[in-house]
Protein backbone atom coordinates (compact mmCIF):
# COMPACT_ATOMS: atom_id res chain seq x y z
CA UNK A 1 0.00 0.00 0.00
CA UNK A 2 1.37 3.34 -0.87
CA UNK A 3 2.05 6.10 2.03
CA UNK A 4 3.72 9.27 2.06
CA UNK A 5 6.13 9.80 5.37
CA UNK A 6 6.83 13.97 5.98
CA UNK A 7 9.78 15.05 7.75
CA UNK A 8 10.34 19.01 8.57
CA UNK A 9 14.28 19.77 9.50
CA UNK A 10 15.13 23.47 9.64
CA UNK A 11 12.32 25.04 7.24
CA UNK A 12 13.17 22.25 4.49
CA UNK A 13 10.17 19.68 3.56
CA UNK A 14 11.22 16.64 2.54
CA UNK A 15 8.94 13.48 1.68
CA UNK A 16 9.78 9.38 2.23
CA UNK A 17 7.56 8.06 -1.02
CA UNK A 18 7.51 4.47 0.29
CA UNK A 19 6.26 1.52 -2.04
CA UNK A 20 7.52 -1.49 -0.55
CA UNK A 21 10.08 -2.69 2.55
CA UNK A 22 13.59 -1.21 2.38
CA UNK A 23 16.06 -3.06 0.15
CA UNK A 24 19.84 -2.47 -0.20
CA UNK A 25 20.68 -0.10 -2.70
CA UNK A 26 17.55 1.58 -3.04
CA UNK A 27 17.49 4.88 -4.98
CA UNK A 28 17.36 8.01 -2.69
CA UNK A 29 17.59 11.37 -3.12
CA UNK A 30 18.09 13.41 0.26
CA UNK A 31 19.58 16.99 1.41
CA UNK A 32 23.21 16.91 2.02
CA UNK A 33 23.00 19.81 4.50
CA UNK A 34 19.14 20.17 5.36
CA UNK A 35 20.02 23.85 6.84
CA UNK A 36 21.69 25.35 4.58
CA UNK A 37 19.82 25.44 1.14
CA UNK A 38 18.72 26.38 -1.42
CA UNK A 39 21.26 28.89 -1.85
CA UNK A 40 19.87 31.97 -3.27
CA UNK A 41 21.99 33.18 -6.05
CA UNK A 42 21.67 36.28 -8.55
CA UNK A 43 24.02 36.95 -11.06
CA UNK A 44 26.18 34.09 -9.33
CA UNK A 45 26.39 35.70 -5.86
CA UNK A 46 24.30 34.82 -2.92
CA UNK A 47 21.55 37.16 -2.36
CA UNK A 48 21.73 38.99 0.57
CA UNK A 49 18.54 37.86 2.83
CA UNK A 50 15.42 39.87 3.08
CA UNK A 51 15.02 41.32 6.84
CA UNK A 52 12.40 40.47 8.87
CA UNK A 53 9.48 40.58 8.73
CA UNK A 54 9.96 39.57 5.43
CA UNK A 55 9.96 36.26 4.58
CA UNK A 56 13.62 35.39 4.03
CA UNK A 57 13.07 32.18 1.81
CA UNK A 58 10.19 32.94 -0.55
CA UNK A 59 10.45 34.21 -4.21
CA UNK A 60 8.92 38.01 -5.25
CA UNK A 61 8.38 39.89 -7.91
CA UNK A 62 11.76 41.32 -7.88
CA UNK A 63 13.82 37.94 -7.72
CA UNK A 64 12.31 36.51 -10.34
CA UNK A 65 13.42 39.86 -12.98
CA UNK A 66 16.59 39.25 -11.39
CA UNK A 67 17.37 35.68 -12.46
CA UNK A 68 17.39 34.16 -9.27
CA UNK A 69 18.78 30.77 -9.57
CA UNK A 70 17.82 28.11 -6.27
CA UNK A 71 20.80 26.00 -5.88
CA UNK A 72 19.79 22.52 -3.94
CA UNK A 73 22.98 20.56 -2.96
CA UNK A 74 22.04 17.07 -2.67
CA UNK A 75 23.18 13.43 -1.89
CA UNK A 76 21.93 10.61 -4.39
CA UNK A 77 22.45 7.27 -4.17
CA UNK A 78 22.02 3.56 -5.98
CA UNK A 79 20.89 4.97 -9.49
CA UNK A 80 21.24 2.46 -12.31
CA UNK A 81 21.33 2.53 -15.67
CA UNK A 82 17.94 3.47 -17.10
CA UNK A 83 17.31 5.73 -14.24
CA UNK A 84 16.56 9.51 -14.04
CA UNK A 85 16.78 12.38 -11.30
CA UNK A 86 14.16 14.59 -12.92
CA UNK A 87 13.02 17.86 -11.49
CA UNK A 88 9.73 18.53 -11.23
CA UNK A 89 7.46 21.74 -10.19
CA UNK A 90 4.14 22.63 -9.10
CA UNK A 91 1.67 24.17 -7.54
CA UNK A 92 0.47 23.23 -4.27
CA UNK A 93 -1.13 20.60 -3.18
CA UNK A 94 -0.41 18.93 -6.72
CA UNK A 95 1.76 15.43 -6.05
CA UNK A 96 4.31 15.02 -9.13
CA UNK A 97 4.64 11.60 -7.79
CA UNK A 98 1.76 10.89 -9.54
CA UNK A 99 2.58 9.66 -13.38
CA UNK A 100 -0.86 11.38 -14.51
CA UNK A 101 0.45 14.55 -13.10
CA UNK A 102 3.37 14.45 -15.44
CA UNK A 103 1.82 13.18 -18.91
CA UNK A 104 -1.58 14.01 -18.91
CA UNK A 105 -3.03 16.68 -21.75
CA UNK A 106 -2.14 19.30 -20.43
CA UNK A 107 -0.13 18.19 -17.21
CA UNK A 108 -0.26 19.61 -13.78
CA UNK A 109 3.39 19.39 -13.13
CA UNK A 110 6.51 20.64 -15.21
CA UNK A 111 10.20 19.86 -15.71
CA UNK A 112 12.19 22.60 -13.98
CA UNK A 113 15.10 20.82 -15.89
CA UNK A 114 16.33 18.50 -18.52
CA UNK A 115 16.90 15.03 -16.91
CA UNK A 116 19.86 13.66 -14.89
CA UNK A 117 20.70 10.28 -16.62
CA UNK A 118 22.21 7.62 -13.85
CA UNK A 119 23.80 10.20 -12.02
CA UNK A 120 26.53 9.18 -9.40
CA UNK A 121 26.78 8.36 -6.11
CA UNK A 122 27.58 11.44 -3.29
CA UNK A 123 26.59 15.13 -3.29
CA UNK A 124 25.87 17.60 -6.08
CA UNK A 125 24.15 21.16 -6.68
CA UNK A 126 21.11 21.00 -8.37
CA UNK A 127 20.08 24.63 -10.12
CA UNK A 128 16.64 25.49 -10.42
CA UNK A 129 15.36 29.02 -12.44
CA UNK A 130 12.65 30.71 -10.50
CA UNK A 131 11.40 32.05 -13.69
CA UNK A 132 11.03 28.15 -14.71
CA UNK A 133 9.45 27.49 -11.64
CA UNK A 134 6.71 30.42 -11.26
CA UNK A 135 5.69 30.98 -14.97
CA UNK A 136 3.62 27.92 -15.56
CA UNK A 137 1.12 29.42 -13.39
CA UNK A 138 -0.77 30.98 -16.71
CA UNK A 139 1.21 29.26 -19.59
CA UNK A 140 -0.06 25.98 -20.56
CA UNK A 141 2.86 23.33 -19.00
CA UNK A 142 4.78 21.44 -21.12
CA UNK A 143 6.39 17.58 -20.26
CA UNK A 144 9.72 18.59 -21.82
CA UNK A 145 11.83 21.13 -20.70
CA UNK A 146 11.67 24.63 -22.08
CA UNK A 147 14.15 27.75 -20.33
CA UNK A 148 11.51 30.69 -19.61
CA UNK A 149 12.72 34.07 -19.55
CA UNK A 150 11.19 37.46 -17.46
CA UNK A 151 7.82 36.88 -19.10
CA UNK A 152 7.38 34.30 -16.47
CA UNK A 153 7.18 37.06 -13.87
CA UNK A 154 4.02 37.83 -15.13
CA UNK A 155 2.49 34.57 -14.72
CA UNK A 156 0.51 34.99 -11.58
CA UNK A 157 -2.89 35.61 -11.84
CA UNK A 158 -4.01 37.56 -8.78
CA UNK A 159 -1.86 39.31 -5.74
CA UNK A 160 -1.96 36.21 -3.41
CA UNK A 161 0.82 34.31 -2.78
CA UNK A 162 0.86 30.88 -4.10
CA UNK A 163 2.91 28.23 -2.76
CA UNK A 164 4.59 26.03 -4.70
CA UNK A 165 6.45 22.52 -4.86
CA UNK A 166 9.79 21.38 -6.32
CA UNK A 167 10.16 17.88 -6.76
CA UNK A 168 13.31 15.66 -7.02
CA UNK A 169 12.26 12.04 -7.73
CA UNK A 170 14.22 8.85 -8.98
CA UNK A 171 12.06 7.92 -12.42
CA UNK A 172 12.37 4.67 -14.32
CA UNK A 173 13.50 6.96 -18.05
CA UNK A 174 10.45 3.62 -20.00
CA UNK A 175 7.58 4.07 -17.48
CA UNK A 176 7.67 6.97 -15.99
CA UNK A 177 7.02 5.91 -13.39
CA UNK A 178 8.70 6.88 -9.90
CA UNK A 179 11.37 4.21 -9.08
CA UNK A 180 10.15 1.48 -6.72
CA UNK A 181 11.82 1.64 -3.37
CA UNK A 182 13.10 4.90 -4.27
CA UNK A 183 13.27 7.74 -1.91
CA UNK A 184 12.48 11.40 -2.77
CA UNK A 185 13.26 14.77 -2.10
CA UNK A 186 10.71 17.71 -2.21
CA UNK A 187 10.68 21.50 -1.43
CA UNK A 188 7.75 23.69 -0.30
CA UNK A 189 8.58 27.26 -1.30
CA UNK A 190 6.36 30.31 -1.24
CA UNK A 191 6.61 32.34 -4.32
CA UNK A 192 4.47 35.80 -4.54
CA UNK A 193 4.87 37.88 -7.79
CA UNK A 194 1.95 40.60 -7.42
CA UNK A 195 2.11 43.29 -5.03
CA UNK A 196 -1.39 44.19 -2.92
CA UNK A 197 -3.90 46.75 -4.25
CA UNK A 198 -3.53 50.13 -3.26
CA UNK A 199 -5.04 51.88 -0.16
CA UNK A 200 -7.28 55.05 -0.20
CA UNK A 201 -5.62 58.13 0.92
CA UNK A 202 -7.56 60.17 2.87
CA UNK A 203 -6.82 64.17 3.56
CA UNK A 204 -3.40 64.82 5.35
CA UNK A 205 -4.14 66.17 9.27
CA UNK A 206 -1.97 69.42 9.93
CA UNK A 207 -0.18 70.25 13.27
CA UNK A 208 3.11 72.32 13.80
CA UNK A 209 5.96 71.14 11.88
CA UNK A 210 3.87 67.77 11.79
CA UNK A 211 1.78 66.23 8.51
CA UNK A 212 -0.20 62.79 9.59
CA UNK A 213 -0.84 60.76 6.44
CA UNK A 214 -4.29 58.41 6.71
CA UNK A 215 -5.21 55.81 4.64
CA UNK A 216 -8.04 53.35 4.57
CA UNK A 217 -5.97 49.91 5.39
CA UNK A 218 -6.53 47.14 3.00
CA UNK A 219 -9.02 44.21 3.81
CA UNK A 220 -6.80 41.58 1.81
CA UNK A 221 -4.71 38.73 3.06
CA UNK A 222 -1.40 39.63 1.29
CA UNK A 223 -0.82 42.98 3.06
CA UNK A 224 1.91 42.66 5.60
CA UNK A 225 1.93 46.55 6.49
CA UNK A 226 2.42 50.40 4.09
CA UNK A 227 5.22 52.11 2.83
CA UNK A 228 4.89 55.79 2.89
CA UNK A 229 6.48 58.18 0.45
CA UNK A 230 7.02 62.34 0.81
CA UNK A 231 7.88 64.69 -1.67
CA UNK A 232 10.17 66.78 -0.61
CA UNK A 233 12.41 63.88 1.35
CA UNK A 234 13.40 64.17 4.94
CA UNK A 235 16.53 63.30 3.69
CA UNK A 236 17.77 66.86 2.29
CA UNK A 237 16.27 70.23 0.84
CA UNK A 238 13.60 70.72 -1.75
CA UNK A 239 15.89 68.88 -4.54
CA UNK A 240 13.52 70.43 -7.29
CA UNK A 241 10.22 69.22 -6.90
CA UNK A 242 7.26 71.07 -7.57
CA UNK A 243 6.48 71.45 -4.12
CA UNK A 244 7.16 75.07 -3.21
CA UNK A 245 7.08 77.35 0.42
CA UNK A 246 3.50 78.58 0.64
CA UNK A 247 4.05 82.55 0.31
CA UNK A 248 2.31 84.95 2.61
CA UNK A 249 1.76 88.31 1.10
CA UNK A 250 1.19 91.00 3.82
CA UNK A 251 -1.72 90.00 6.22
CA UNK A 252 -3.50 87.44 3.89
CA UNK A 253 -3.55 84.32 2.63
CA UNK A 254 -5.32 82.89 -0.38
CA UNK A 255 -5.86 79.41 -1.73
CA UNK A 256 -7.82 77.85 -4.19
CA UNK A 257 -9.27 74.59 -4.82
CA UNK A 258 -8.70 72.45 -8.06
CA UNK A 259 -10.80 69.36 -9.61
CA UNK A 260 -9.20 66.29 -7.78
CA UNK A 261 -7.81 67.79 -4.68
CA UNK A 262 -5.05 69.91 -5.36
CA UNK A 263 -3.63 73.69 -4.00
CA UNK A 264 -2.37 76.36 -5.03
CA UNK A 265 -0.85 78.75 -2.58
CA UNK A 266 -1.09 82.53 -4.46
CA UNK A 267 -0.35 81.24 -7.70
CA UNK A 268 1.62 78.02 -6.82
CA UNK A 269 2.01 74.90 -8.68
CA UNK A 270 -0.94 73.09 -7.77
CA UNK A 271 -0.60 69.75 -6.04
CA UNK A 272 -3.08 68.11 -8.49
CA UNK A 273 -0.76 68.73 -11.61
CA UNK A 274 1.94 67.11 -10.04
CA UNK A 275 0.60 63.97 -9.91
CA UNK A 276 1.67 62.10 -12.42
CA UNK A 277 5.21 63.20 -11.77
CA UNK A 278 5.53 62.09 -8.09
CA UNK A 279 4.10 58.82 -8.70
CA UNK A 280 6.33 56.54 -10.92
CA UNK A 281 5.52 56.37 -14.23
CA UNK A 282 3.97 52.75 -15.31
CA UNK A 283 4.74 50.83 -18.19
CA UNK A 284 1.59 48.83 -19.73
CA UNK A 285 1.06 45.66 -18.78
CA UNK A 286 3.70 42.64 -19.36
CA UNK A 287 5.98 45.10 -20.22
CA UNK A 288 8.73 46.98 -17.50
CA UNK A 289 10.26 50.07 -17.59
CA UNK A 290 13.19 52.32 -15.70
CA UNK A 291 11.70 55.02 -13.85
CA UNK A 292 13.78 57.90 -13.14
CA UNK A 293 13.92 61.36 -11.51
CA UNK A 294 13.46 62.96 -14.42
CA UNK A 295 10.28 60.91 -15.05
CA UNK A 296 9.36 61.44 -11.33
CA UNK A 297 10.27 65.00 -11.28
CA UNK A 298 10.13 66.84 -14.83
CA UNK A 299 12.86 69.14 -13.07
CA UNK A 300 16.31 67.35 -11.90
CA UNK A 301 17.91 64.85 -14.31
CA UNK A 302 19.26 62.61 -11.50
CA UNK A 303 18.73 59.26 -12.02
CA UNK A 304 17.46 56.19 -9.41
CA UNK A 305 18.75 52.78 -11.19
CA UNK A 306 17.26 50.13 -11.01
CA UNK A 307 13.53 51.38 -10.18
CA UNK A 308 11.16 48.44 -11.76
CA UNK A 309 7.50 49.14 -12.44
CA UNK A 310 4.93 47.31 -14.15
CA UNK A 311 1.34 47.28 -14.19
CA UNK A 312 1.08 43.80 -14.59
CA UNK A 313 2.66 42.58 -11.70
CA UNK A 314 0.67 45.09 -9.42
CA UNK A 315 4.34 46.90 -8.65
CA UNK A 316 5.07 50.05 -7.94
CA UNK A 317 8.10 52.34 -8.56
CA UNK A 318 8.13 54.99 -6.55
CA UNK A 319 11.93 55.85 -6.11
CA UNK A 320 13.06 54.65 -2.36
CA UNK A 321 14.49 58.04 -1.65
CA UNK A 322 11.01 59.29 -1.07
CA UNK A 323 10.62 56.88 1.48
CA UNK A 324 9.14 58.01 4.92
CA UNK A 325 11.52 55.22 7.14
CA UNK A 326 10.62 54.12 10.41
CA UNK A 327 13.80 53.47 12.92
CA UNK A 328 13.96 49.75 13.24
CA UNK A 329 11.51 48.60 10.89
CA UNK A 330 12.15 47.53 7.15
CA UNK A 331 8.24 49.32 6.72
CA UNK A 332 7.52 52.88 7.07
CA UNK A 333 4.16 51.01 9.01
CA UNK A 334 3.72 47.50 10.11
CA UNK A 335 0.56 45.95 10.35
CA UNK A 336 -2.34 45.50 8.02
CA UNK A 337 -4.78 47.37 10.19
CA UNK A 338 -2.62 50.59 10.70
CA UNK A 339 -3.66 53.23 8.57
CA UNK A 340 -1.68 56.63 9.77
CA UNK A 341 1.45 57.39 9.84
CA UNK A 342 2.68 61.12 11.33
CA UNK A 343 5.92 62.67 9.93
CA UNK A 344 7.78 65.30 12.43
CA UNK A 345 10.65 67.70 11.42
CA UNK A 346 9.14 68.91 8.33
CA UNK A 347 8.87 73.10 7.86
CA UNK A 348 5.79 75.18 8.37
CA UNK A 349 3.77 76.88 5.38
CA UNK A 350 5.87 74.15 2.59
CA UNK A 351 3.87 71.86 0.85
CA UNK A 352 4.56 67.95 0.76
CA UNK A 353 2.76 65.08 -0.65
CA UNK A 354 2.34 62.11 0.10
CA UNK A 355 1.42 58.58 -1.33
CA UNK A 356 0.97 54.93 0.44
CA UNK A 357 1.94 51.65 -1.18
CA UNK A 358 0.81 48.19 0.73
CA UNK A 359 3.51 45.58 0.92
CA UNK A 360 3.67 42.04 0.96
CA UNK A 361 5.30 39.17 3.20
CA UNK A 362 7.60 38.70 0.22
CA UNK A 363 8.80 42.47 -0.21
CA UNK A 364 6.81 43.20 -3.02
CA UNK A 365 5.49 46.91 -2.82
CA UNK A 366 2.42 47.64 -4.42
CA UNK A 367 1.23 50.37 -6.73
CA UNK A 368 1.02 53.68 -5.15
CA UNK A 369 -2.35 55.38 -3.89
CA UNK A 370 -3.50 59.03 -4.89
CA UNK A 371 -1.28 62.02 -3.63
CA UNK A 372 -2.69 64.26 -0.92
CA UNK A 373 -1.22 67.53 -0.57
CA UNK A 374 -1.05 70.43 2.67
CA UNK A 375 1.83 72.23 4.31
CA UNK A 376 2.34 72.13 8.31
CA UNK A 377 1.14 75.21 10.16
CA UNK A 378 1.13 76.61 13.75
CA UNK A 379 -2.24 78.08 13.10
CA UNK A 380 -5.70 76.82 10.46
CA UNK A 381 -7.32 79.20 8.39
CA UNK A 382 -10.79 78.84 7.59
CA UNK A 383 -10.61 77.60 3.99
CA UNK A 384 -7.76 74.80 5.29
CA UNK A 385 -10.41 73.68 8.07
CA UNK A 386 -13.36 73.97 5.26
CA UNK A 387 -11.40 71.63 2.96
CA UNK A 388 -10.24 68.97 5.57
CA UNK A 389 -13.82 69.23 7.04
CA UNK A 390 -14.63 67.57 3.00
CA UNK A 391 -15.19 71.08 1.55
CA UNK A 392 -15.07 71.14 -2.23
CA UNK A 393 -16.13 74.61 -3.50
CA UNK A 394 -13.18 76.64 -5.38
CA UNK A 395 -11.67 79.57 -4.56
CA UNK A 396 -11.59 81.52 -1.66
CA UNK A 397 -9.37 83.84 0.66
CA UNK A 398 -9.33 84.84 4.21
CA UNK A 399 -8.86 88.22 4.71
CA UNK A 400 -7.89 90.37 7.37
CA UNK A 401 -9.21 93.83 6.69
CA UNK A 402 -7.54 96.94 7.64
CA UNK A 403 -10.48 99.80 6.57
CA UNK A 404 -12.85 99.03 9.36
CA UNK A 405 -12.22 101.09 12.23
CA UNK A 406 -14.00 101.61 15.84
CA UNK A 407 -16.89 99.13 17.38
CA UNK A 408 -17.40 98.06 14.02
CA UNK A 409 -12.87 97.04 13.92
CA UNK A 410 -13.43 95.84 16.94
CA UNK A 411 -16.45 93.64 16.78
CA UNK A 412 -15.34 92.02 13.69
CA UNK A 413 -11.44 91.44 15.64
CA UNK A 414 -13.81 89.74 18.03
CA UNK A 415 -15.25 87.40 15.57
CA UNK A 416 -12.64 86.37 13.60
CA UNK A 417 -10.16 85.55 16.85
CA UNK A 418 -12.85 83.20 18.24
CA UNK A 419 -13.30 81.88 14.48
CA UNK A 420 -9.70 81.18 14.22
CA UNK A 421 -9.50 79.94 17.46
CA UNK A 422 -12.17 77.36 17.20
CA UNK A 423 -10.78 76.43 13.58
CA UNK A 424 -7.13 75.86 15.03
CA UNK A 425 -8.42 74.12 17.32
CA UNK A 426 -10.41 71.38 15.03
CA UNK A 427 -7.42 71.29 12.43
CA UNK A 428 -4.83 70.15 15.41
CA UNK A 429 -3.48 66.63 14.90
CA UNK A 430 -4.78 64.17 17.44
């Protein structure tokens, strides 16, 4: 009677396949150091290992454009002539033991390599090609193996991670069949291509030298916690942007309101026009593209290498100097549920924006929400508290007039202070 025997040693899964009582010389296939692989290599180095709370041993969006090779180094034994060490993948909980798996029309499981013929007794690395592994998700699998290329990277269907199986089996090269006696190897990995959706920004909250970005969190299952980007950095001056100081011309101050949001401080650049430029710029789908400054900010020609974006894979590519860090954390917020983040040090009456990507267990940062706009201020004028409050209309000042003179000067002080007072006081940051 066939059974499957599971053994867990140090994050590896390996399976027993047992047909009938142990024999000398059986074929096996077992992990020559269960700790310490697969290696993780890109461009022939080891990758250096995501930081927690990442998940140190899956596969993302970015390892697969990079080539990542998984490098098993294993101990076979007793393989005879007529006798393969084939390489099998699939998706959970498929079982490539099963011959169907690997020659029905269209199979469930593919080759992640051509066959090893006889191979010999001790230990040797094994490579497998994430992009071979993950991009059978959408294509059609074959039962001969065919190199995929970044394509594959494309493959998964929605922003859930899907785990996956590799399979190292002992397989009589006539049947097909998995070697009686035999013992196998097999690998659980978790491989997540897709970033999550998006949250909704909501309206910045003001305080001195303080902007608090909200969001509504995300409801999925992939969202391990936000990453929050500014415009102008923390990290150094205005480098160009199109954010500019809010000016303040005598005793008042004027604003007006744009379709989708954005400012305009006496003439400013309105938030709403710059959009397009703070946010990377996205290539269409199943393609990918370089973003750079220049692309995020029509003014500076500095460039950010290596910046990946594409539509397809739900990732975004907002450059990381933008990003609002947290000390200790690799997120700027952990935690599904959390949905503010407040930023300190930043300079009265300047504008910043802000936008939120959600990001994965696996790294993978998601497409950026809208940008909200405001400046930090010691005090809240009324058309500030109007439009936090959900106000909409356009245009508008606040004026402090200098004509009226006597009960009339003074009434109207009167008025306004309280005004103000009660409007600074509902614009404060809780």
């Amino acid at each position: 009677m066939l059974s499957l025997r599971w053994t867990t040693a140090a994050g590896v899964l390996a399976a027993c396949l047992v047909l009938a009582p142990s024999v000398a010389r059986a074929q096996s296939v077992t992990a020559a150091s269960p700790g310490s692989f697969p290696a993780r290599l890109i461009g022939g180095g080891a990758q250096t290992p995501r930081q927690s709370p990442f998940d140190a041993n899956g596969v993302s969006y970015s390892d697969c454009m990079a080539g990542m090779t998984l490098r098993f180094t294993l101990a076979v034994a007793s393989f005879q002539a007529g006798q393969q060490l084939q390489v099998w993948g699939s998706v959970q909980p498929i079982d490539c033991t099963q011959t169907g798996a690997r020659t029905s029309s269209p199979p469930t499981c593919w080759p992640l390599s051509p066959p090893y013929d006889s191979p010999s007794d001790g230990s040797a690395t094994y490579d497998v090609q994430v992009q071979d592994l993950v991009g059978y998700q959408k294509a059609t699998p074959t039962t001969t193996y065919a190199a995929l290329d970044s394509t594959a990277c494309l493959a998964q269907a929605g922003q859930d991670a899907v785990p996956m199986y590799i399979w190292f089996m002992p397989i009589d090269s006539s049947s097909g069949n998995v070697v009686g006696l035999a013992t196998l190897y097999q690998y659980a990995i978790v491989t997540d291509l897709v970033g999550p959706a998006p949250p909704t920004a909501q309206l910045l909250t003001v305080a001195d030298t303080a902007l608090t970005a909200t969001w509504t969190p995300n409801s999925d299952s992939d969202t391990l916690g936000y990453d929050v980007y500014m415009d102008p950095p923390l990290t150094g001056a205005d480098d160009g942007g199109p954010f500019v100081e809010c000016p303040e011309t005598g005793d008042q101050e004027c604003y007006t309101v744009t379709p989708g949001g954005g400012v305009s401080a006496d003439g400013g650049v309105t938030c709403s026009s710059t959009l397009t430029d703070f946010q990377s710029i996205l290539a269409s789908p199943g393609s990918t593209s370089t973003s750079t400054d220049a692309q995020v900010e029509a003014s500076t020609t500095t460039t950010d290498a290596g910046v990946v974006s594409t539509v397809g894979a739900g990732i975004g590519g907002v450059p990381p100097k933008y990003l609002v860090t947290t000390p200790g954390s690799a997120l700027s917020v952990l935690g599904k549920g959390n949905g503010s983040l407040q930023v300190p040090g930043l300079t009265d009456d300047t504008y910043y924006g802000f936008v939120i990507s959600a990001v994965d267990s696996e790294g993978n940062i998601g497409p950026p929400s809208g940008q909200e706009c405001d400046f930090p201020d010691k005090t809240t004028d009324f058309f500030q508290t109007y439009k936090g409050d959900g106000g909409a209309a356009g245009g508008g000042c606040a004026l402090e007039s200098r004509s009226a003179s006597g009960g009339a000067a003074a009434a109207t002080g009167v008025a306004l202070l309280l005004a103000t007072s009660a409007w600074r006081r509902r614009r404060k940051a809780p």
